[in-house]
N, C-alpha and C. Protein backbone atom coordinates (compact mmCIF):
# COMPACT_ATOMS: atom_id res chain seq x y z
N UNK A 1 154.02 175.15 123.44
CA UNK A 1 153.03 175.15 122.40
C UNK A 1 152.19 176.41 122.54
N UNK A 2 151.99 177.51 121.24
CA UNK A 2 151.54 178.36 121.65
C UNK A 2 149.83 178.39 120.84
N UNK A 3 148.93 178.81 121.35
CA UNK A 3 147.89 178.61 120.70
C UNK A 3 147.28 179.47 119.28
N UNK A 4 146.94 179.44 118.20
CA UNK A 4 146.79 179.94 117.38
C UNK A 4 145.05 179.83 117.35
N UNK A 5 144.94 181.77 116.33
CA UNK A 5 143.72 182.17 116.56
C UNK A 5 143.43 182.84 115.45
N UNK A 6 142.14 182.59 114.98
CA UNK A 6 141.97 183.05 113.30
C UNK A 6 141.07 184.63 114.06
N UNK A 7 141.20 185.59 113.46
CA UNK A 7 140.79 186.71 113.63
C UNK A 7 139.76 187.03 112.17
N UNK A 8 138.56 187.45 112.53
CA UNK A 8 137.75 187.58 111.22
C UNK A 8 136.79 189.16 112.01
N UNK A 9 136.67 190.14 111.26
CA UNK A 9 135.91 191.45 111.48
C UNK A 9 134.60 190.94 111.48
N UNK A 10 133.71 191.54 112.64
CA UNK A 10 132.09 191.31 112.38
C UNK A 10 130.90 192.63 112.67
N UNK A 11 130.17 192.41 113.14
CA UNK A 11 129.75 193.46 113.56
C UNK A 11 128.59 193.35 114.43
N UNK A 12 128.39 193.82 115.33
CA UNK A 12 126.65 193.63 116.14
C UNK A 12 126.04 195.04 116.21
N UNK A 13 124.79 194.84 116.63
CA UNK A 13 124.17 195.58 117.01
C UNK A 13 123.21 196.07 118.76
N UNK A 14 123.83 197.42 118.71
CA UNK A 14 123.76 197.68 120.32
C UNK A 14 122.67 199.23 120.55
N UNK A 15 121.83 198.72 120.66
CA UNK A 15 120.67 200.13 120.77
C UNK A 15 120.48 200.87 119.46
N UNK A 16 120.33 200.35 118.59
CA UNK A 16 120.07 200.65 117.18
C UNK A 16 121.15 201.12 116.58
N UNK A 17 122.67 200.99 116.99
CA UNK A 17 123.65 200.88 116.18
C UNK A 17 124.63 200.08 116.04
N UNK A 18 125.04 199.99 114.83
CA UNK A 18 126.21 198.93 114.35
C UNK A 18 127.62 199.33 115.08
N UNK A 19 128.06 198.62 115.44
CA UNK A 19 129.62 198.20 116.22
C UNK A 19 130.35 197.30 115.82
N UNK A 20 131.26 197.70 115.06
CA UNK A 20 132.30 196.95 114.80
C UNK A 20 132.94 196.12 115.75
N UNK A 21 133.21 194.68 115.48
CA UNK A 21 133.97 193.65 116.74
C UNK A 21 134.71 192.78 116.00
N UNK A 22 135.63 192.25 117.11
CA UNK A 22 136.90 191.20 116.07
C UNK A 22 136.71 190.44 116.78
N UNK A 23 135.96 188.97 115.82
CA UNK A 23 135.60 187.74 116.39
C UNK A 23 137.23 186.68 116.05
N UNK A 24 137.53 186.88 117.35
CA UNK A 24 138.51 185.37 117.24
C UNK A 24 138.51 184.06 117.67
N UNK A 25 138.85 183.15 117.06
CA UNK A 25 138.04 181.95 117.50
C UNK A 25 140.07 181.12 117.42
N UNK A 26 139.59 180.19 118.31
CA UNK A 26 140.71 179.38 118.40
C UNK A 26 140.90 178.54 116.93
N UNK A 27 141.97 178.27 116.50
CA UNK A 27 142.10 177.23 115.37
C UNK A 27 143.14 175.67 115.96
N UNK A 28 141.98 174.65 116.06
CA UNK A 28 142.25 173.50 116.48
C UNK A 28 143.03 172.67 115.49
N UNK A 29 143.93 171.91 115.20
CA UNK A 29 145.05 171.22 114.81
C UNK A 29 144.01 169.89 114.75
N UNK A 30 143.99 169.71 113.59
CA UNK A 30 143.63 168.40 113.40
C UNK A 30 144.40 166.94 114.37
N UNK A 31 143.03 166.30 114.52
CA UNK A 31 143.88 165.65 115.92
C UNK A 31 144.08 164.35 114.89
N UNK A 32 144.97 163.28 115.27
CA UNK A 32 145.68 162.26 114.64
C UNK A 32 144.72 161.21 115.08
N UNK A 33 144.73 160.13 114.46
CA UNK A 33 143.52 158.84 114.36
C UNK A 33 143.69 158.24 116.09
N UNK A 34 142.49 158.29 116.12
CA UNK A 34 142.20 157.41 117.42
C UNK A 34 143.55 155.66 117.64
N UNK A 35 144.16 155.65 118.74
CA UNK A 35 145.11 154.55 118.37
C UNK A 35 144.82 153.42 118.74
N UNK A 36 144.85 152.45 118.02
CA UNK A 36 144.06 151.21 117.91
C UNK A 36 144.16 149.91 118.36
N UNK A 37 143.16 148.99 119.36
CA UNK A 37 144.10 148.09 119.42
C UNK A 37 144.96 147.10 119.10
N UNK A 38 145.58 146.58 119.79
CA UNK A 38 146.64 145.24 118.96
C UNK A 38 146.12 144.59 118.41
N UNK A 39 145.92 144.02 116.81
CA UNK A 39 145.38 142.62 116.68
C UNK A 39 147.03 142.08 115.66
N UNK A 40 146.83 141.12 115.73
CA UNK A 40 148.03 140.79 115.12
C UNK A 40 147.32 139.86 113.44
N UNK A 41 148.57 140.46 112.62
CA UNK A 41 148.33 139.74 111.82
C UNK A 41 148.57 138.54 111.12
N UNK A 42 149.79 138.25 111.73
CA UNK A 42 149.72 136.23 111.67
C UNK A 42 150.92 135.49 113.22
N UNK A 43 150.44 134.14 113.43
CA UNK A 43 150.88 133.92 114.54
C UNK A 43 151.75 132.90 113.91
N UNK A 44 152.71 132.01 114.91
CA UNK A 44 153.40 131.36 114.79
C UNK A 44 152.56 129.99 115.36
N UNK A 45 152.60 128.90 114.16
CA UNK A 45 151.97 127.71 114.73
C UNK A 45 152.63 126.57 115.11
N UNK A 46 152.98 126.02 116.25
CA UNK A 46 153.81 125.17 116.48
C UNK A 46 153.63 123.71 115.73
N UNK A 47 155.19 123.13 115.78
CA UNK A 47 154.97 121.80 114.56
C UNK A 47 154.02 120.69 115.51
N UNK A 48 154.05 120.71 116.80
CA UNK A 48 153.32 120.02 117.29
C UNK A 48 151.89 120.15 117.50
N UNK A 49 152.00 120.91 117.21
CA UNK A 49 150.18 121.80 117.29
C UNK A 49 149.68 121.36 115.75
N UNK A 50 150.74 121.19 114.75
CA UNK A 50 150.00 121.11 113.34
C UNK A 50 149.63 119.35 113.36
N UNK A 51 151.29 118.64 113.92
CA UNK A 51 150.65 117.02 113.62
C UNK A 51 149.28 116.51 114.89
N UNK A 52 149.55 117.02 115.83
CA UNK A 52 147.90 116.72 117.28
C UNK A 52 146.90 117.67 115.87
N UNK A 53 146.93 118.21 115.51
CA UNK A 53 145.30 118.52 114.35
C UNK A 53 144.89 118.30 113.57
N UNK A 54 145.91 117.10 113.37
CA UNK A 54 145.52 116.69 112.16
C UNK A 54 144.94 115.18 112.17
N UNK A 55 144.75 114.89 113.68
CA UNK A 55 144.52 113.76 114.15
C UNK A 55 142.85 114.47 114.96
N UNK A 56 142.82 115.52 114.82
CA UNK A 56 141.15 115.64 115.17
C UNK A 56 139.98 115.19 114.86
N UNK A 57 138.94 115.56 114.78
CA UNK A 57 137.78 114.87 114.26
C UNK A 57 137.05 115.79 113.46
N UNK A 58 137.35 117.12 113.61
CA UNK A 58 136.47 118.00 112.93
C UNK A 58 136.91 119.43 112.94
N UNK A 59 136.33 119.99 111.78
CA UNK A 59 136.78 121.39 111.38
C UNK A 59 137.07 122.56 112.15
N UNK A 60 135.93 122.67 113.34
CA UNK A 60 135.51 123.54 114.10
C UNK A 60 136.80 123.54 115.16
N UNK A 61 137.37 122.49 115.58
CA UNK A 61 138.42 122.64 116.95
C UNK A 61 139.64 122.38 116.11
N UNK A 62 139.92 122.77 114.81
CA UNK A 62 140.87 123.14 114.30
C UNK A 62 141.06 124.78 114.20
N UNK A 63 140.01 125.07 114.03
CA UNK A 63 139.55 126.75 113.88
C UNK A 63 139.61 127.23 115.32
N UNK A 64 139.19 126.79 115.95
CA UNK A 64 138.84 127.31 117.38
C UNK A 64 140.26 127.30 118.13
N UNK A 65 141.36 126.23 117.91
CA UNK A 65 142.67 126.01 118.51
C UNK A 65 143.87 127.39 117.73
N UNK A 66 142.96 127.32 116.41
CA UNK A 66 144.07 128.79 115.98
C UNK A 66 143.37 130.20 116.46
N UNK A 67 142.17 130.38 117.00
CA UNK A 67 141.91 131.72 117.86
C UNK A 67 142.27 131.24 119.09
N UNK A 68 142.58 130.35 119.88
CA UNK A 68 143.27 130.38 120.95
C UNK A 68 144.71 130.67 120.91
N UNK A 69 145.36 130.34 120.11
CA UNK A 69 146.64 130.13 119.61
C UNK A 69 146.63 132.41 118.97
N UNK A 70 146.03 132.55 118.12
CA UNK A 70 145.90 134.34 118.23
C UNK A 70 145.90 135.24 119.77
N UNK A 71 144.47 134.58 120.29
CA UNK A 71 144.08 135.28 121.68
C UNK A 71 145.49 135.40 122.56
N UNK A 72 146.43 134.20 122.79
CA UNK A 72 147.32 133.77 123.60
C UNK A 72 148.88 134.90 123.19
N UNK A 73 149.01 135.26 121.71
CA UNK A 73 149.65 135.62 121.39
C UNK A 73 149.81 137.34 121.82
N UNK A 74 147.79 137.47 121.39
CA UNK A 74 147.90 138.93 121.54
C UNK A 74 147.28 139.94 123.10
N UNK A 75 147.57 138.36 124.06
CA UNK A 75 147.20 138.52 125.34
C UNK A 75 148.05 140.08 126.22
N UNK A 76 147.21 140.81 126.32
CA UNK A 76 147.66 142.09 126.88
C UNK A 76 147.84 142.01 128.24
N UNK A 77 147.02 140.77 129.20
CA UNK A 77 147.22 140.71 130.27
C UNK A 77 148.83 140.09 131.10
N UNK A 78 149.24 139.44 129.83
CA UNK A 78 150.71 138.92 130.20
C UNK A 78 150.46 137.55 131.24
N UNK A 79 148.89 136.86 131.35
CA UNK A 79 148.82 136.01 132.08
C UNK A 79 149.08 134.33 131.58
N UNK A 80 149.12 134.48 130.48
CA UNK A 80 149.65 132.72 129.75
C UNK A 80 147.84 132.81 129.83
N UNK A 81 147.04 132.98 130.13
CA UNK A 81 146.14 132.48 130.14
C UNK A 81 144.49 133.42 128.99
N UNK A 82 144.06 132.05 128.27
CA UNK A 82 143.11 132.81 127.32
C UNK A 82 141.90 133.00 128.10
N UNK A 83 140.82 133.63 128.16
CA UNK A 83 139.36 133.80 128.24
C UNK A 83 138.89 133.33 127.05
N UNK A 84 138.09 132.54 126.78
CA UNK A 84 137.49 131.80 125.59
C UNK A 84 136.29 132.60 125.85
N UNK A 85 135.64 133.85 125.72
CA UNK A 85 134.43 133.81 125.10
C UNK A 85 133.31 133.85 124.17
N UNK A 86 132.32 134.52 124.20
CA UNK A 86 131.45 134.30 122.44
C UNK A 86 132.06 135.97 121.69
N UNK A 87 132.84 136.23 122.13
CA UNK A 87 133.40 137.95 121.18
C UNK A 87 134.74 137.18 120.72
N UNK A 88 135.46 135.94 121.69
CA UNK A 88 135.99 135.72 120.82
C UNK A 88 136.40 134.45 119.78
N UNK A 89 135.49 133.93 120.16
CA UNK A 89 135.07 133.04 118.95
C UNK A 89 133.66 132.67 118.73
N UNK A 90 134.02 134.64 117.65
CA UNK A 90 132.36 135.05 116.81
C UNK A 90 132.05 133.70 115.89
N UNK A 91 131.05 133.68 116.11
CA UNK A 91 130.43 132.64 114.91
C UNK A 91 130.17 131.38 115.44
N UNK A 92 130.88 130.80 116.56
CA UNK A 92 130.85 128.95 116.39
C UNK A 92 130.17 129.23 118.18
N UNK A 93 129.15 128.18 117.46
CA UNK A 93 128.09 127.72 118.35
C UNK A 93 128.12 126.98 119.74
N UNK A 94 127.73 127.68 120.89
CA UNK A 94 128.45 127.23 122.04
C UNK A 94 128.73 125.43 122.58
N UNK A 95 128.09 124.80 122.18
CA UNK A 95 127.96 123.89 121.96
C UNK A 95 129.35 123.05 121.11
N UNK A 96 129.49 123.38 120.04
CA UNK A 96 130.56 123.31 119.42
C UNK A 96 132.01 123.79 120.00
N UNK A 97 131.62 125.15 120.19
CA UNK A 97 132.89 125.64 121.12
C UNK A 97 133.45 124.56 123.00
N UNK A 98 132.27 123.76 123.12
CA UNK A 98 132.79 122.73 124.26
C UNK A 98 133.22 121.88 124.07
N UNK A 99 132.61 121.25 122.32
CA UNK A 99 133.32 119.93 122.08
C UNK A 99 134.84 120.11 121.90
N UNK A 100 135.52 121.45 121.09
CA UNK A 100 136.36 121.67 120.62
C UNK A 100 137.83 121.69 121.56
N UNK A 101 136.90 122.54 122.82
CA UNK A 101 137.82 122.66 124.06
C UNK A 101 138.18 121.20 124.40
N UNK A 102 136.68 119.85 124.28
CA UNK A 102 137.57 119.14 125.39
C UNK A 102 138.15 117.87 124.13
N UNK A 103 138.21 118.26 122.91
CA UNK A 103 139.03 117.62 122.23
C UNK A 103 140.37 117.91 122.77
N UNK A 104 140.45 119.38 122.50
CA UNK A 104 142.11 120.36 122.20
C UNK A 104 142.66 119.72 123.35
N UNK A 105 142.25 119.40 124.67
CA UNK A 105 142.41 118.80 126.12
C UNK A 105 142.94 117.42 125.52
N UNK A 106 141.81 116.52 124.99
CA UNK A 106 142.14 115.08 125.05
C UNK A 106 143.87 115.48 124.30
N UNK A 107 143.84 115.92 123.09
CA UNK A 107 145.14 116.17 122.52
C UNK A 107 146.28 116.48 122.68
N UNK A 108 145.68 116.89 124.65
CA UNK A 108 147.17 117.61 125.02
C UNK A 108 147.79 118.93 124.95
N UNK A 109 146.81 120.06 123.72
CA UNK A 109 147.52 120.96 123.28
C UNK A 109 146.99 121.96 124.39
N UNK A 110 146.02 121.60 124.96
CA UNK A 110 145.71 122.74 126.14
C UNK A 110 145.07 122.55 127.58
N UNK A 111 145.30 123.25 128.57
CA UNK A 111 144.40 123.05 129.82
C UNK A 111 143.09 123.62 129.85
N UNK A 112 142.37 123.52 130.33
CA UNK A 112 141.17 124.35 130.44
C UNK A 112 140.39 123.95 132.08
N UNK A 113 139.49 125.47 132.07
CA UNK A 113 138.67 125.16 133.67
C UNK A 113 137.44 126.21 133.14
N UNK A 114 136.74 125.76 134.21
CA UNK A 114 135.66 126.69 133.85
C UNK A 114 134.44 126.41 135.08
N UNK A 115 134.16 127.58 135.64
CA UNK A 115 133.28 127.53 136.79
C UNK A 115 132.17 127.57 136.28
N UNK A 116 131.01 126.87 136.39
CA UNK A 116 129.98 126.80 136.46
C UNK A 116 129.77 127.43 134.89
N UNK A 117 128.65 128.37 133.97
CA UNK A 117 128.32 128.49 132.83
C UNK A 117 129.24 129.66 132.39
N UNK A 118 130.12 130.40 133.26
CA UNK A 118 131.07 131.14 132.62
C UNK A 118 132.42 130.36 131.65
N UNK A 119 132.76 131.95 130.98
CA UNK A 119 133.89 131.20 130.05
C UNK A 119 134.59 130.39 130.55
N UNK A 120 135.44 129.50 129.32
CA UNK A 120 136.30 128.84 129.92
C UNK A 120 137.60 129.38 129.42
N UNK A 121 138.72 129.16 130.31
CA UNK A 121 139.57 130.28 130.71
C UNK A 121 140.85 128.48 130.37
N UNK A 122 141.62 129.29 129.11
CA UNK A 122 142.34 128.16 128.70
C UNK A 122 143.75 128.67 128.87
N UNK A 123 144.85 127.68 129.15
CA UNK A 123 146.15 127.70 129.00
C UNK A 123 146.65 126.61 127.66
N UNK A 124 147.39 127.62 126.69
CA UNK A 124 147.67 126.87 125.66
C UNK A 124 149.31 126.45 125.86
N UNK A 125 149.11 125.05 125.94
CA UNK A 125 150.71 124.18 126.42
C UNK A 125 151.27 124.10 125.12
N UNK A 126 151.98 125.13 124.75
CA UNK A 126 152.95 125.54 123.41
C UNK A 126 154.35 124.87 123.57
């Protein structure tokens, strides 16, 4: 790769006279978009995952079981295992987010643990 250089005539001044100089400046290559991370745009929902939700009690750990069911998919760590925290399930109230977990549990569709007030760190049994 060889570097390219725009050449433009200028001139300064050196003890009260003008001097001609050739200002060259490097010409930088537009650089290509920052690369982004994975999010995926639709997951695969298992048939058993649809009839256990439909036997829930409420809206919220239906919602909350399909960002686990995303997180799990677009897990970069390769560990089977989700981090449930509040970045990633923006919006629903922590409170809500516990009932939901220990429904998804009673239902079977997942494990969960959680030390003391940190996340809880789920395995989704697909």
């Amino acid at each position: 790769m060889s570097l390219k250089y725009e050449r433009a005539q200028g001139f300064v001044m050196r003890h009260g006279r003008r001097i001609a100089v050739d200002r060259i400046t490097p010409v930088v290559a537009p650089s290509s978009k920052p690369k982004r991370s994975f999010h995926a745009k639709w997951v695969k929902l298992p048939r058993h995952w649809i009839s256990a939700l439909g036997n829930s009690k409420s809206a919220n750990t239906y919602r909350v079981a399909l960002l686990i069911l995303q997180a799990a998919y677009e897990d970069k760590r390769g560990t089977g295992e989700v981090v449930l925290s509040a970045a990633t399930v923006l919006g629903i109230p922590r409170e809500t987010k516990r009932r939901a977990v220990r429904e998804l549990a009673e239902l079977r569709l997942i494990t969960y643990k959680q030390i003391g007030q940190r996340a809880f760190r789920i395995e989704p049994l697909v």
